[in-house]
Protein backbone atom coordinates (compact mmCIF):
# COMPACT_ATOMS: atom_id res chain seq x y z
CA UNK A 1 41.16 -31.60 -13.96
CA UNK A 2 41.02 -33.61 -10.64
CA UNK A 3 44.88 -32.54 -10.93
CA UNK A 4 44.71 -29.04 -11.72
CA UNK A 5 42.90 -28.35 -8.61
CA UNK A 6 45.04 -30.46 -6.22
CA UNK A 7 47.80 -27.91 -7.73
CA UNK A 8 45.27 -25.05 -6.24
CA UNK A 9 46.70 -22.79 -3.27
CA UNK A 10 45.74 -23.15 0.54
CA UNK A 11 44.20 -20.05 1.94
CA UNK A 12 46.34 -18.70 4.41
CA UNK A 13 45.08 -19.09 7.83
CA UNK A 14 46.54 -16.74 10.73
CA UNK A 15 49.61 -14.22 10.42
CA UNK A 16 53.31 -15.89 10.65
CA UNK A 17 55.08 -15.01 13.97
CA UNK A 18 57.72 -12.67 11.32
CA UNK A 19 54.62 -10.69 9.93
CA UNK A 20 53.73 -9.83 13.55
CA UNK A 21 56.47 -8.50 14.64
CA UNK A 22 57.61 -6.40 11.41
CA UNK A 23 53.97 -4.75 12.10
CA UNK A 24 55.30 -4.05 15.59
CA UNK A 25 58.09 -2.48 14.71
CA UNK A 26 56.80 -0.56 12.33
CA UNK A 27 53.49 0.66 14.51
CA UNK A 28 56.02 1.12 17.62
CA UNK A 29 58.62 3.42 15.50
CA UNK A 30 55.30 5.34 14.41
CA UNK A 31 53.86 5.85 18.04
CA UNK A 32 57.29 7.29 18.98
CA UNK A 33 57.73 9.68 16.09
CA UNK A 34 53.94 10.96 17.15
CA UNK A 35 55.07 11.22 20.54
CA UNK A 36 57.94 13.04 20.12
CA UNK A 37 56.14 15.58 18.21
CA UNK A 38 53.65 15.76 21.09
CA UNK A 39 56.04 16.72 23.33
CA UNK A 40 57.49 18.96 21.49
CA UNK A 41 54.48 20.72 20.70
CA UNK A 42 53.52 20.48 24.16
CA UNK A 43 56.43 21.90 25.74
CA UNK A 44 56.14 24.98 23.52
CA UNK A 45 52.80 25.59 24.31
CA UNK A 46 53.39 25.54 28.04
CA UNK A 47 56.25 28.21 28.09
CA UNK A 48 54.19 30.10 25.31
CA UNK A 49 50.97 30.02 27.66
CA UNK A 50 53.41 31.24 30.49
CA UNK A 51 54.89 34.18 29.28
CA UNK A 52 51.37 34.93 28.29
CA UNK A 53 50.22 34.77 32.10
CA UNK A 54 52.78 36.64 33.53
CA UNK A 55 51.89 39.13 30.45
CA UNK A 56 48.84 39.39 32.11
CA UNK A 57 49.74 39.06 35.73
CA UNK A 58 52.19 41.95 35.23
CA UNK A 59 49.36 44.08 33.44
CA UNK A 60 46.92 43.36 36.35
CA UNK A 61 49.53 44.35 39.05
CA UNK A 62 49.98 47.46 37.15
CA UNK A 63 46.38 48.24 36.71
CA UNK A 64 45.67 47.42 40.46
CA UNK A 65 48.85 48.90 42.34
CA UNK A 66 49.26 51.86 39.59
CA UNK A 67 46.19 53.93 41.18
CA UNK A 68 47.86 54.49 44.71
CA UNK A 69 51.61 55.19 43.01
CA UNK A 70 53.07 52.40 45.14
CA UNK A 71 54.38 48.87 44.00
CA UNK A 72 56.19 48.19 47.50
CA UNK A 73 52.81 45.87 48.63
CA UNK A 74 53.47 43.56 45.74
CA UNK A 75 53.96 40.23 46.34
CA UNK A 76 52.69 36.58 45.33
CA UNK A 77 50.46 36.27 48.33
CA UNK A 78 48.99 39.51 47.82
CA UNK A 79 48.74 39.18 43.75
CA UNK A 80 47.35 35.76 44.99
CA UNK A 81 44.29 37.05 47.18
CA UNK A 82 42.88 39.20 43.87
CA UNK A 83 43.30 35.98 41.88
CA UNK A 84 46.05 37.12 39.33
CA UNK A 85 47.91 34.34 39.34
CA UNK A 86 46.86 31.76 36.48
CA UNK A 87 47.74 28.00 35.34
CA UNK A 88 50.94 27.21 34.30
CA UNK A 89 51.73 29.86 36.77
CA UNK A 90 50.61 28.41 40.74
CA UNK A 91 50.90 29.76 43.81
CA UNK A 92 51.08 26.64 47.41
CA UNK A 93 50.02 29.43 49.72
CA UNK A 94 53.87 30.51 50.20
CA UNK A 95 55.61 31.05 47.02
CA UNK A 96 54.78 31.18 43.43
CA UNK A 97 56.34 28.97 40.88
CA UNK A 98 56.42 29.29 36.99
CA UNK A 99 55.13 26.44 34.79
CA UNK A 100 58.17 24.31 35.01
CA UNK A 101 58.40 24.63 39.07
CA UNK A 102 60.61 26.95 39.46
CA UNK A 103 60.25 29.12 42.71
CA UNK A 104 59.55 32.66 41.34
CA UNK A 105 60.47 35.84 43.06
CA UNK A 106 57.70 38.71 42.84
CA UNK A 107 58.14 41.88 44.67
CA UNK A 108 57.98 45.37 44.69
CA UNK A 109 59.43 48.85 45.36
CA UNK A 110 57.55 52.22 46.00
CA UNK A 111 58.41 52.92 41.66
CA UNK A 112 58.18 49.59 40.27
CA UNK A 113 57.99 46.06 40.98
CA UNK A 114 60.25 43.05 39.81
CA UNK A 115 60.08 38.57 39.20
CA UNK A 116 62.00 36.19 38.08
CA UNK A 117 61.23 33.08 35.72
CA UNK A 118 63.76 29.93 35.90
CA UNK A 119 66.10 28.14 37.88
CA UNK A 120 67.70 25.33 38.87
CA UNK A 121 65.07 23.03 39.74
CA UNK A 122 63.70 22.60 36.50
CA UNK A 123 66.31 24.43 33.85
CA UNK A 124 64.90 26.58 31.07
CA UNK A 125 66.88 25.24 28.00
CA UNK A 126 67.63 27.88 25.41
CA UNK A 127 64.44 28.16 23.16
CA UNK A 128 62.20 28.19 25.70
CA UNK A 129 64.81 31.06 27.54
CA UNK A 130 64.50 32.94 24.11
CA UNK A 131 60.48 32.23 23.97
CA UNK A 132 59.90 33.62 27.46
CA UNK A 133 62.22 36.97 26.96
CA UNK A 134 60.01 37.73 24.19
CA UNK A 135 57.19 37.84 25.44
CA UNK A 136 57.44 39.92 28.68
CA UNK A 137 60.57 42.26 26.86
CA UNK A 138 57.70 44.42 25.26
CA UNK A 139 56.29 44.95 28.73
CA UNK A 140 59.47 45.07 31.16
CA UNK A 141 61.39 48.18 31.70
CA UNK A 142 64.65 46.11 31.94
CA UNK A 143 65.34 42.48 31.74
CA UNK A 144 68.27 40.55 32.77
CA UNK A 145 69.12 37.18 32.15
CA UNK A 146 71.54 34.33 33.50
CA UNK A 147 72.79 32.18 35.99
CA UNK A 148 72.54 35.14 38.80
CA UNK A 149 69.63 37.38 37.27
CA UNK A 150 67.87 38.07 40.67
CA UNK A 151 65.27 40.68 42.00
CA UNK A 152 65.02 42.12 45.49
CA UNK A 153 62.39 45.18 46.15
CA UNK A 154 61.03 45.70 42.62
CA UNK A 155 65.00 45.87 41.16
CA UNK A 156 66.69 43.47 38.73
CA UNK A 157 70.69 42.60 39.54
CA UNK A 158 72.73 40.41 38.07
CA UNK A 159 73.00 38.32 34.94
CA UNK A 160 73.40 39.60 31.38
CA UNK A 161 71.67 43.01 30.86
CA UNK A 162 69.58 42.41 27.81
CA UNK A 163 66.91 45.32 27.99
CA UNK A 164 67.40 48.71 29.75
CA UNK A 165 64.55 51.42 28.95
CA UNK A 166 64.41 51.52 25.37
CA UNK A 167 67.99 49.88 24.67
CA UNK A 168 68.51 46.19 23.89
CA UNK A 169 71.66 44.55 23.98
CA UNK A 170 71.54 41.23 21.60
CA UNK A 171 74.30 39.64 23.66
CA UNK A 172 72.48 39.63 27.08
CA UNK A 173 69.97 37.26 25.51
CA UNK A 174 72.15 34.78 24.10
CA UNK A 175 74.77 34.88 26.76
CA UNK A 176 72.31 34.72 29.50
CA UNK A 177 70.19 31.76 28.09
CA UNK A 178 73.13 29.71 27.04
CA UNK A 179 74.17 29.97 30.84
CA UNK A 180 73.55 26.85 32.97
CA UNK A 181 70.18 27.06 34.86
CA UNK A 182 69.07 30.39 33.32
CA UNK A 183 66.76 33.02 34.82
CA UNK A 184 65.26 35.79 33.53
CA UNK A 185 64.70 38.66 35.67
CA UNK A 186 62.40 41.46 34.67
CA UNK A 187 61.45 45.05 36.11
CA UNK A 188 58.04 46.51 35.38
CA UNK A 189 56.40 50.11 36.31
């Protein structure tokens, strides 16, 4: 018997240095698959929650400048001073930027008032492009997007025309967010 227990095996004390670092792999491939997915997530949240605040900056400016028939006073400082513009969207007391930092252009004409989302600074890629245009396109009178979508006194120029009035043109969307540093240019009355 004295044998058969001599035979017995050893309890295992600690982890071998190969068993560590298998769990590390395994645990570090697992935090980067969840944090991929975060960001992800994230990122279409963000320009979701955007076009949802300038949804709702645009309504505002059209409920507060509609009364006196006159969107040539519209711009970021004075959309600022009735506290209009909301997170992702921030305004440094000079210019307005949208939620990737992007200098925005907000301003206005006596019959309707215009911005601009994107840029160059921090490029829209093409679903979030896609994900913006659909949520102001509902609002806008006309939207125009690409490399030189621009407005100047409440009027959109440049770019692909995607929306004019009631007409939408398919190709203005994809042509203008598969352009290099994208904007997206939208007129509102």
């Amino acid at each position: 018997m004295t044998h058969f227990r001599s035979i017995k095996f050893r309890r295992q004390r600690g982890v071998s240095m190969i068993e560590v670092a298998v769990w590390s792999v395994i645990l570090g491939i697992v935090v980067a698959t969840v944090i991929g997915l975060f960001n992800v997530t994230k990122s279409g949240y963000t320009t979701g929650a955007a076009g949802e605040k300038i949804i709702l900056m645009t309504s505002e400016i059209q409920k507060n400048w509609a009364r006196a028939n006159d969107y040539s006073t519209v711009a970021a400082a004075e959309v600022n001073k009735l506290s209009l513009i909301r997170p992702p969207l921030r305004f440094d007391g000079t210019q307005l930027y949208d939620w990737a930092g992007n200098p925005m252009d907000l301003n206005g004409s006596r019959v309707s008032f215009a911005l601009t989302v994107g840029g160059s600074l921090a490029p829209l890629n093409q679903d979030d492009c896609a994900t913006v245009v659909s949520r102001i396109e509902p609002i806008a009178i006309a939207v125009r997007i690409g490399t030189s979508a621009a407005a100047a006194s409440g009027v959109i120029s440049g770019g692909n025309l995607y929306k004019n009035g009631s007409q939408i043109t398919q190709a203005g969307l994809t042509t203008g967010c598969s352009e290099p540093n994208p904007k997206i240019a939208a007129q509102f009355r």
